[in-house]
C-alpha atoms as a PDB file:
ATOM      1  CA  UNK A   1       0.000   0.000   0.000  1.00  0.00           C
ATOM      2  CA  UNK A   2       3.068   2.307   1.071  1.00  0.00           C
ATOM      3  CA  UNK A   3       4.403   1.803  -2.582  1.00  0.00           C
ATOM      4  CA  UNK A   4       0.914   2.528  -4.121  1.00  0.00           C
ATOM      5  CA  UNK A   5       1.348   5.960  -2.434  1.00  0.00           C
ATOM      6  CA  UNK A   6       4.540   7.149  -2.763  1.00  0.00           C
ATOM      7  CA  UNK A   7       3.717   6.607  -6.599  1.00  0.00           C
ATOM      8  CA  UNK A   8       0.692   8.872  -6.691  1.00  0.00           C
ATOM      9  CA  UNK A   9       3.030  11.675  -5.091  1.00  0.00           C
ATOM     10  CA  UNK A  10       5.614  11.327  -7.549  1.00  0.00           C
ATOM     11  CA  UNK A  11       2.875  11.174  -9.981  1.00  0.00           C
ATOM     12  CA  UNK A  12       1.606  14.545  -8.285  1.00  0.00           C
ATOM     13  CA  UNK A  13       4.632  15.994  -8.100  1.00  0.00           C
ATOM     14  CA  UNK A  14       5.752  15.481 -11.916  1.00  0.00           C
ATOM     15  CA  UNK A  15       2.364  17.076 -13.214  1.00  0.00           C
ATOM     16  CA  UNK A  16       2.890  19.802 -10.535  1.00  0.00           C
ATOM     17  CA  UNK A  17       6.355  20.343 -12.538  1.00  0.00           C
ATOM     18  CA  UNK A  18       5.107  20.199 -15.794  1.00  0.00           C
ATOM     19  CA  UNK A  19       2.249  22.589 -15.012  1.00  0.00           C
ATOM     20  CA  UNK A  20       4.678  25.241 -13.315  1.00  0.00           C
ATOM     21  CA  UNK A  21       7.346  24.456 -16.181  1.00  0.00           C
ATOM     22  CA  UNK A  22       4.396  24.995 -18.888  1.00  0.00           C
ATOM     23  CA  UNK A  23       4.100  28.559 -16.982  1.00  0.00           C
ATOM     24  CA  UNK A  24       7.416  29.539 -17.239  1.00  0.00           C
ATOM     25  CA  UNK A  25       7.498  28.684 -20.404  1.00  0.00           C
ATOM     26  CA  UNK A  26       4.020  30.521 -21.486  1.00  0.00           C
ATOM     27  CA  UNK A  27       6.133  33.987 -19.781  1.00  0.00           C
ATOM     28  CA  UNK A  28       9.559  34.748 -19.659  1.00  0.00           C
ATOM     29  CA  UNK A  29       8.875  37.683 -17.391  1.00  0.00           C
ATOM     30  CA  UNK A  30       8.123  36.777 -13.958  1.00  0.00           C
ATOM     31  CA  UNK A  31       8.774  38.334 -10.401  1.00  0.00           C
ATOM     32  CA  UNK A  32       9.721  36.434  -7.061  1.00  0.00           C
ATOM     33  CA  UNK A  33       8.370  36.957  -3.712  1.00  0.00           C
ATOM     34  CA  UNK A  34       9.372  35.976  -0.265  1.00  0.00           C
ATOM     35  CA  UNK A  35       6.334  35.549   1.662  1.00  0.00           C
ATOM     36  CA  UNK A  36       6.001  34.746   5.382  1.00  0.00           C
ATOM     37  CA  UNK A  37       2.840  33.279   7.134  1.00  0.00           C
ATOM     38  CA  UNK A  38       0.710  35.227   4.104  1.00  0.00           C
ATOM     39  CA  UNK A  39      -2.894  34.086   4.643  1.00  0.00           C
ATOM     40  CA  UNK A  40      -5.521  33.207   2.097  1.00  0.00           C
ATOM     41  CA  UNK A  41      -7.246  36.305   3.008  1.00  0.00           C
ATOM     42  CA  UNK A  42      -4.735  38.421   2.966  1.00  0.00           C
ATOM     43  CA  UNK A  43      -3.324  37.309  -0.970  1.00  0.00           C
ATOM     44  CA  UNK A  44      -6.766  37.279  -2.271  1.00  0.00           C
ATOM     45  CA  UNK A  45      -6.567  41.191  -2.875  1.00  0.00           C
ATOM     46  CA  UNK A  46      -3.372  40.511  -4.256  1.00  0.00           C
ATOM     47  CA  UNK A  47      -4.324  37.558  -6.735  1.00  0.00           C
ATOM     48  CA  UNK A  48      -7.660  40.088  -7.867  1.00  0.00           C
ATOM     49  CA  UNK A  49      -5.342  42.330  -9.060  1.00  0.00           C
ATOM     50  CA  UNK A  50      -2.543  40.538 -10.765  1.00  0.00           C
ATOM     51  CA  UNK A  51      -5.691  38.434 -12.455  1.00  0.00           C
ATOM     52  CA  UNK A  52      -7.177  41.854 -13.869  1.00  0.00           C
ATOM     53  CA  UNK A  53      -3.413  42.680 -14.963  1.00  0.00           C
ATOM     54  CA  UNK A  54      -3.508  39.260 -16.835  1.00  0.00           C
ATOM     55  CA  UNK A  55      -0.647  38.110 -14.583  1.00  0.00           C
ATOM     56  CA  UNK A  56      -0.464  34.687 -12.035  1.00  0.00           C
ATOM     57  CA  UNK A  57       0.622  33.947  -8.614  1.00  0.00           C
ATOM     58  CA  UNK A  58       1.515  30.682  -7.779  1.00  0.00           C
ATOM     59  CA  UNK A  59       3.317  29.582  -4.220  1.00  0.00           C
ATOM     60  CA  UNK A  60       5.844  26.622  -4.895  1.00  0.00           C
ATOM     61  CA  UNK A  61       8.704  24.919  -3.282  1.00  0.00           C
ATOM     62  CA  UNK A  62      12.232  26.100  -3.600  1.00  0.00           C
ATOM     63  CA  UNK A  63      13.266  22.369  -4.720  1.00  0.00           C
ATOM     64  CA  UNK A  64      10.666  22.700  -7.572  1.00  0.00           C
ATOM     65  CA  UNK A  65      11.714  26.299  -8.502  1.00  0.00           C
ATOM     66  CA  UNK A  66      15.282  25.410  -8.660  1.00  0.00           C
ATOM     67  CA  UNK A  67      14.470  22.422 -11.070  1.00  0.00           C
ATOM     68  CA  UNK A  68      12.630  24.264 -13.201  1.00  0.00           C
ATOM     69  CA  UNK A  69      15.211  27.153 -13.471  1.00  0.00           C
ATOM     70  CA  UNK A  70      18.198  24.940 -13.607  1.00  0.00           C
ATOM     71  CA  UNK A  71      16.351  22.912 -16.938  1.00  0.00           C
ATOM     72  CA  UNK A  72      15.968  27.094 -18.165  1.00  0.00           C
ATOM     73  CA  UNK A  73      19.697  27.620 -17.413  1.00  0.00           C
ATOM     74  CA  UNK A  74      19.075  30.055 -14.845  1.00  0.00           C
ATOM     75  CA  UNK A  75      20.394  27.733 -11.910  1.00  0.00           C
ATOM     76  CA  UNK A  76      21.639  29.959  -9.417  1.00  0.00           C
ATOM     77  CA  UNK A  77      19.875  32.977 -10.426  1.00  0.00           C
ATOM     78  CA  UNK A  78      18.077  33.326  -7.366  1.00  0.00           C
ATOM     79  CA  UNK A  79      19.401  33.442  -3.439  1.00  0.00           C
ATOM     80  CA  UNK A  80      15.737  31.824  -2.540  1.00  0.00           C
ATOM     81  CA  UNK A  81      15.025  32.208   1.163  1.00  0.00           C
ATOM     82  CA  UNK A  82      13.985  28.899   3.498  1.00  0.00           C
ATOM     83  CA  UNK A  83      10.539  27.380   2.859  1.00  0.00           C
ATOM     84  CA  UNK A  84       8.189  28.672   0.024  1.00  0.00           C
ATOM     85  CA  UNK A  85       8.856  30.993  -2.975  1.00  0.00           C
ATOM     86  CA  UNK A  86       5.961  32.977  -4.470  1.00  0.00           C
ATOM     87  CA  UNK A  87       6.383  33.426  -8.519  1.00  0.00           C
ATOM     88  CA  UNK A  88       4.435  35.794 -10.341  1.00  0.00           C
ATOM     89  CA  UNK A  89       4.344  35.095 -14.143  1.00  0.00           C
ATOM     90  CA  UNK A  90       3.227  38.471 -16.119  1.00  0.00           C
ATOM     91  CA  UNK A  91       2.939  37.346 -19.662  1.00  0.00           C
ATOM     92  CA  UNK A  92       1.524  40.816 -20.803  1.00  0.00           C
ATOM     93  CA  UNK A  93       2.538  43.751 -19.276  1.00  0.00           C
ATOM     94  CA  UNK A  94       5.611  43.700 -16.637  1.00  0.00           C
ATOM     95  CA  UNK A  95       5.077  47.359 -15.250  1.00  0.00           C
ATOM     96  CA  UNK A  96       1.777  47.133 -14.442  1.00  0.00           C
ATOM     97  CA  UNK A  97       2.377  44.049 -12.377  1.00  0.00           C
ATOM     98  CA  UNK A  98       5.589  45.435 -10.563  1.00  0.00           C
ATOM     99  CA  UNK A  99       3.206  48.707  -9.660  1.00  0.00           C
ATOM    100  CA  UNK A 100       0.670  46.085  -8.067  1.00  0.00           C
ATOM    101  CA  UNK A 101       3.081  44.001  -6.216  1.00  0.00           C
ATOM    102  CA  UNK A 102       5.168  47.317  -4.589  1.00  0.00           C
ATOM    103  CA  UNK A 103       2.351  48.596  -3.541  1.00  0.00           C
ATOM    104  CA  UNK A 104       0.682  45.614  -2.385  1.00  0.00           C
ATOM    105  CA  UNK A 105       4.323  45.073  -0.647  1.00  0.00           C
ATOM    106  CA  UNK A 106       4.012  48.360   0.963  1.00  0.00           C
ATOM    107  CA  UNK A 107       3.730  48.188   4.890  1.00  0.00           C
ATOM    108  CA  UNK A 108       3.973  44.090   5.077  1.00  0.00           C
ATOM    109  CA  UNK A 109       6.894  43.116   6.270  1.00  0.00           C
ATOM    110  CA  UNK A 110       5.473  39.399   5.704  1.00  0.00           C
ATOM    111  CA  UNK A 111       5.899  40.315   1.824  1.00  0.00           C
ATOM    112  CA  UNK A 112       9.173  40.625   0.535  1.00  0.00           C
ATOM    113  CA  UNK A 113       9.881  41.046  -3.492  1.00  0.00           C
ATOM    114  CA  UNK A 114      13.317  39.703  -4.019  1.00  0.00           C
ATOM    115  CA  UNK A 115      13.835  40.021  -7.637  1.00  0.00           C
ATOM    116  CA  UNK A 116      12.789  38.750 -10.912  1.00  0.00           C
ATOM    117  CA  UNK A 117      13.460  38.217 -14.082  1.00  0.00           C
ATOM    118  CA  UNK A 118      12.595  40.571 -17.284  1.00  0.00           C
ATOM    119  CA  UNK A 119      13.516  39.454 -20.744  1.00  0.00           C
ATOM    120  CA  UNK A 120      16.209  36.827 -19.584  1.00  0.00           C
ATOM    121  CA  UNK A 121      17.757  39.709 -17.411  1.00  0.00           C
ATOM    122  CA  UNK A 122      17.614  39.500 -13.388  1.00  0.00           C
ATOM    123  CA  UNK A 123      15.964  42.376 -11.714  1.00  0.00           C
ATOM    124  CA  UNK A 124      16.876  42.773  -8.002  1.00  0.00           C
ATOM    125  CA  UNK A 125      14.488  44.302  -5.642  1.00  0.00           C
ATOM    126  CA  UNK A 126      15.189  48.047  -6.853  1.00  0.00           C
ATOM    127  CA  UNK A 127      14.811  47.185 -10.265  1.00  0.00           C
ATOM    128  CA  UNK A 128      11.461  46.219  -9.965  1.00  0.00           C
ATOM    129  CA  UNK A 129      11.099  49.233  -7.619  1.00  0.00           C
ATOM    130  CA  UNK A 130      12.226  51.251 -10.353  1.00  0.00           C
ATOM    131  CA  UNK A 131      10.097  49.427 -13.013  1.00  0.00           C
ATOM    132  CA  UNK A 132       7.236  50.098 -11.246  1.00  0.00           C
ATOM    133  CA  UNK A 133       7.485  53.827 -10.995  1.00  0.00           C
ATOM    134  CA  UNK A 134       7.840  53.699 -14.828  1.00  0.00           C
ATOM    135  CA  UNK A 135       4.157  54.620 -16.729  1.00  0.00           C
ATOM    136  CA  UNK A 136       2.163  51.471 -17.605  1.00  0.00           C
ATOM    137  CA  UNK A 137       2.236  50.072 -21.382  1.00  0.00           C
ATOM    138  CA  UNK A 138      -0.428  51.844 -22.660  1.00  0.00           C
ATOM    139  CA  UNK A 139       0.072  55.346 -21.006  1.00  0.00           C
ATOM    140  CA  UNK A 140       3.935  54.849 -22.844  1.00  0.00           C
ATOM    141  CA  UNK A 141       2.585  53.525 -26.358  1.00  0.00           C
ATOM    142  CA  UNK A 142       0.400  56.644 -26.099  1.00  0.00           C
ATOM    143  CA  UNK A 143       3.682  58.626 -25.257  1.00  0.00           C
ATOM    144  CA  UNK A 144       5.316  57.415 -28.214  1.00  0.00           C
ATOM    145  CA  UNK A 145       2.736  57.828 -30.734  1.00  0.00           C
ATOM    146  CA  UNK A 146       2.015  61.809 -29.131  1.00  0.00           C
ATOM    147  CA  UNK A 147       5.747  62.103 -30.216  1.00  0.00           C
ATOM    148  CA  UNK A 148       5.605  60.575 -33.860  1.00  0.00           C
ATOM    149  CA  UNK A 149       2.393  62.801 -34.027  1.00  0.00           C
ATOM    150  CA  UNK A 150       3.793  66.169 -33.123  1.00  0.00           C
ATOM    151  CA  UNK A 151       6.180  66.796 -35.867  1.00  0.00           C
ATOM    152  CA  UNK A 152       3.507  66.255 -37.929  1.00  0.00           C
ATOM    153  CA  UNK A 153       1.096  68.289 -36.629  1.00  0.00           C
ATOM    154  CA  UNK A 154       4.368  71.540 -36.285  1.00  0.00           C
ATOM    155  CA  UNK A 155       4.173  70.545 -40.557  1.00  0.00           C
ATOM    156  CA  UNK A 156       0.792  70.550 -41.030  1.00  0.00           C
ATOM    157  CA  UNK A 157       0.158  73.893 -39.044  1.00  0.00           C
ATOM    158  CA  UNK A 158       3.467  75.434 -41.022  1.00  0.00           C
ATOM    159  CA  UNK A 159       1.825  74.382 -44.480  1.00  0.00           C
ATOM    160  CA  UNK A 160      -1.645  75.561 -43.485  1.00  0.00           C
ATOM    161  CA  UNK A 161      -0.015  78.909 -42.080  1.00  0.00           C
ATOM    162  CA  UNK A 162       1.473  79.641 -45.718  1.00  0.00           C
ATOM    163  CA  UNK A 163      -1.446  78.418 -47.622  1.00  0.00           C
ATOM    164  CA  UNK A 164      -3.942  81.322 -45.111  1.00  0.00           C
ATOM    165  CA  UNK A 165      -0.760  84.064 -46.120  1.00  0.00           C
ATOM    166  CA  UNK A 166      -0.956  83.371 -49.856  1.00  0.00           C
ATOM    167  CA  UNK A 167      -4.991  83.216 -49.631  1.00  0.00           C
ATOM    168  CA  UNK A 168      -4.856  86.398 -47.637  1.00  0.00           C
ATOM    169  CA  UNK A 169      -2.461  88.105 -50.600  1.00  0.00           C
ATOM    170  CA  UNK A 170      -4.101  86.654 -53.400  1.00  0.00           C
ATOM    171  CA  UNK A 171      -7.552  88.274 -51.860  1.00  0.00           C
ATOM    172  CA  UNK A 172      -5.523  92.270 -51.459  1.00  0.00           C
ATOM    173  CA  UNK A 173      -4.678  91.216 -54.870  1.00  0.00           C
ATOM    174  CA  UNK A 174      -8.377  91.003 -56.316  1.00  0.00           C
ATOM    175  CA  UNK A 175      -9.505  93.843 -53.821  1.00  0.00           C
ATOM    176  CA  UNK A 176      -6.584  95.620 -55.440  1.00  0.00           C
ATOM    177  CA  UNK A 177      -8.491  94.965 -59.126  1.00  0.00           C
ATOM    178  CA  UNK A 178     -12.041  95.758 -58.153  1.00  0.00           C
ATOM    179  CA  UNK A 179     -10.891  99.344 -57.130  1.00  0.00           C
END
């Protein structure tokens, strides 16, 4: 009977990995968390908010973490604290989830961020920090496009400028004839 069990927990266990691995895989962009005696009540704010934000929070055991970044070549990435490591996996938009996680971080000492990753590059704490007081995706696509648009606007207001002086001399010129 023993043997019966331990099988169903490695069978667990492996679809545990390959469900966290799929994750990873899904985003390369993900933050990590130190949490300490976090209760359900207490992260269900926190999950609300990184759902709307299209990103994930899942609570997992260093062992497992460490697999699963070792088969990414990223063993050793991480200094990962005693006990259980939160990962959150933003797929979308990385700003918007660092701005919900500092200030969900804000006041708990039971909620540490220690890092992440971004694009294959490690973030440490004040990265993400800094990340987070960047504007969100869309407010910095709209940035960008305000930029492209300006020049052309300073053109258009030029050409329409010269086209109202020539319409204005071409008129003196016909009031000119009438007299």
């Amino acid at each position: 009977m023993e043997t019966v069990h331990k099988s169903y927990g490695r069978l667990a266990k492996d679809l545990m990995f390959r469900e966290l691995k799929k994750l990873f895989d899904q985003s390369e962009d993900f933050f990590v968390i130190q949490e300490e005696k976090l209760s359900v009540a207490d992260s269900e704010p926190l999950r609300i908010s990184l759902r709307q934000a299209s990103a994930r929070y899942c609570i997992l055991k260093n062992s497992i973490f460490q697999k699963i970044l070792q088969e990414k070549s990223q063993n050793g990435v991480f200094d990962l604290p005693q006990g259980h490591t939160g990962i959150v996996f933003c797929p979308t938009d990385p700003i918007t989830t660092a701005k919900i996680l500092v200030q969900f971080a804000k006041g708990r000492n039971f909620f540490k961020i220690r890092g992440g990753l971004l694009r294959g590059e490690k973030l440490s704490f004040e990265s993400v920090e800094t990340l987070a007081k960047l504007p969100s995706r869309k407010i910095l696509i709209g940035m960008t496009l305000a930029g492209l648009k300006a020049p052309m606007t300073g053109i258009v207001l030029t050409l329409s400028g010269l086209l109202r002086q020539v319409v204005t001399v071409l008129d003196k010129i016909r009031q000119g004839k009438e007299k």
